[in-house]
Protein backbone atom coordinates (compact mmCIF):
# COMPACT_ATOMS: atom_id res chain seq x y z
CA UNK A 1 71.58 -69.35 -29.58
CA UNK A 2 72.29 -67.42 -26.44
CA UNK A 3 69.80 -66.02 -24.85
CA UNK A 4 69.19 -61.98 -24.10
CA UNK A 5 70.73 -60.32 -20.98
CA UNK A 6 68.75 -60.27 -17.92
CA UNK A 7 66.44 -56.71 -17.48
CA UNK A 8 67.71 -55.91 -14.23
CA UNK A 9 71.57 -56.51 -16.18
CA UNK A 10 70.84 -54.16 -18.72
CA UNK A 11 68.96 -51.16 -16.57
CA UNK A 12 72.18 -51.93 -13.63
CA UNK A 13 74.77 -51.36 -16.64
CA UNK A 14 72.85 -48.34 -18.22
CA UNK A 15 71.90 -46.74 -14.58
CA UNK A 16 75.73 -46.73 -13.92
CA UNK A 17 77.02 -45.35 -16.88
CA UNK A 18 78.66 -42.04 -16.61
CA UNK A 19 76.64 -40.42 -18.53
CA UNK A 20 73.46 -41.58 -15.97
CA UNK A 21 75.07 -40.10 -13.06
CA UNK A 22 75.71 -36.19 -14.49
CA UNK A 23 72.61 -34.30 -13.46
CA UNK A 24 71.52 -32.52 -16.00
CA UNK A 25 69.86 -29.12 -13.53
CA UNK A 26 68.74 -26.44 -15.53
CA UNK A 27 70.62 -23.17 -14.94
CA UNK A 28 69.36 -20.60 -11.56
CA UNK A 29 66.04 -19.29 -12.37
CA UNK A 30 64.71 -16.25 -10.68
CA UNK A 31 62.98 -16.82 -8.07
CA UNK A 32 59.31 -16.58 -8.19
CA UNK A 33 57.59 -13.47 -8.18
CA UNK A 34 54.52 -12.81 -5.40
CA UNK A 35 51.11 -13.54 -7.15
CA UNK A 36 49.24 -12.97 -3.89
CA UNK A 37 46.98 -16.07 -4.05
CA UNK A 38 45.88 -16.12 -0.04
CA UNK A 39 45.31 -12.05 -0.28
CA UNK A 40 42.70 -12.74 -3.82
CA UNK A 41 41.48 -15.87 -1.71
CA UNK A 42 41.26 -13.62 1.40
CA UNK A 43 39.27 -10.73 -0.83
CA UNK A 44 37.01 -12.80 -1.93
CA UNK A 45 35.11 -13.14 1.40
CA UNK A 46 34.78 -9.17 1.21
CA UNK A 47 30.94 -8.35 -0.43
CA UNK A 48 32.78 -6.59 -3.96
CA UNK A 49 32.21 -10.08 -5.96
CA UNK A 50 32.63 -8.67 -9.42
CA UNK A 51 36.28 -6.93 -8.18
CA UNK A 52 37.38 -10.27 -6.25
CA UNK A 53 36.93 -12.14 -8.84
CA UNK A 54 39.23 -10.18 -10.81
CA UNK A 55 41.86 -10.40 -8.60
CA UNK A 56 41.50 -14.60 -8.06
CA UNK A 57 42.34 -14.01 -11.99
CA UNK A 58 45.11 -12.18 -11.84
CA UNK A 59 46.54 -14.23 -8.96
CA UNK A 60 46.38 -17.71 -11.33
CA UNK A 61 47.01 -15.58 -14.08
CA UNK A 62 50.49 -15.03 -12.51
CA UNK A 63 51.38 -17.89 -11.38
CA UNK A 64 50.98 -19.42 -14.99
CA UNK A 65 52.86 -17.05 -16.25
CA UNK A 66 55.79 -18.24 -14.03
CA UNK A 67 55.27 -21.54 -14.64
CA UNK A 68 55.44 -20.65 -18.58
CA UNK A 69 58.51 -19.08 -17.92
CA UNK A 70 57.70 -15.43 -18.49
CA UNK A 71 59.18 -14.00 -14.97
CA UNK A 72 58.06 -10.51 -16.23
CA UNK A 73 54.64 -11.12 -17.03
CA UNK A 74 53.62 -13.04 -13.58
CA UNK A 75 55.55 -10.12 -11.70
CA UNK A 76 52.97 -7.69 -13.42
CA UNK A 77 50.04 -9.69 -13.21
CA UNK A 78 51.38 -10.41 -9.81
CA UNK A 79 51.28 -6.50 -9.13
CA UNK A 80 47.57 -6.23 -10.60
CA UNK A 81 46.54 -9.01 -8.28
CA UNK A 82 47.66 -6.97 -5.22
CA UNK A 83 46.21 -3.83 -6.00
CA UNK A 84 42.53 -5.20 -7.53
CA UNK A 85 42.48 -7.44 -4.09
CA UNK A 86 43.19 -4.55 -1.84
CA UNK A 87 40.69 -1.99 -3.90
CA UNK A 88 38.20 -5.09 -3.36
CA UNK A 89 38.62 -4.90 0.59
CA UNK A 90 38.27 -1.57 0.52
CA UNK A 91 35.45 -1.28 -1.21
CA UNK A 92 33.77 -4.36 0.82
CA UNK A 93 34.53 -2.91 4.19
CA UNK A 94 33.14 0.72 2.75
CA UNK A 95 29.98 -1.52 1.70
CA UNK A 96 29.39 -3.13 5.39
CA UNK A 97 30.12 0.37 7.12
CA UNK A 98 27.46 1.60 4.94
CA UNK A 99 25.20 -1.08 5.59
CA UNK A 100 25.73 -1.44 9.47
CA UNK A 101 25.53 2.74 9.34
CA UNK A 102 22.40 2.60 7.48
CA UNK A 103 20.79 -0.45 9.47
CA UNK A 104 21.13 1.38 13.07
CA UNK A 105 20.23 4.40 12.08
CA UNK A 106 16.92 3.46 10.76
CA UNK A 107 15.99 0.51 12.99
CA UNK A 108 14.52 1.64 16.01
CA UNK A 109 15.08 -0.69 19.21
């Protein structure tokens, strides 16, 4: 009996077979849409923690959408992200003007 071909023969015939070397590259997707990640991650350092939170949500939200393939879907959750993250700096920076306004004006030096 003769024995079986060598591994490395087989995979070196089958890795240069013309069918090995077409790439199969699937066709242009659109490119990502923003999801504003660093602006939720950047919001959540702003005291509005129930509002920040939201928008980290969105953000991955978004960006699994994309990776699902629904371009639409992470460019609206995308869009939510950006406007819950700026209402939640907003809303912190009105929260330590009120507090700083509030603590001089009633602590006497």
């Amino acid at each position: 009996m003769s024995e079986p071909a060598a591994n490395s023969d087989l995979k070196r015939a089958w890795h240069g077979s013309p069918e090995s070397s077409v790439r199969h590259e699937p066709p242009q997707a659109e490119p990502m849409p923003k999801n504003y990640l660093v602006l939720s991650i950047f919001s959540c350092f702003c005291p509005a923690y129930p509002i920040n939170i939201v928008a980290f949500v969105f953000s991955i939200m978004a960006l699994n959408s994309y990776t699902r393939g629904d371009i639409e879907g992470s460019r609206r959750l995308g869009r939510n992200a950006l406007w819950v993250a700026v209402a939640s700096i907003v809303i912190g920076l009105l929260i330590i003007g009120i507090y700083c306004a509030v603590h001089f004006t009633t602590h006497a030096i």
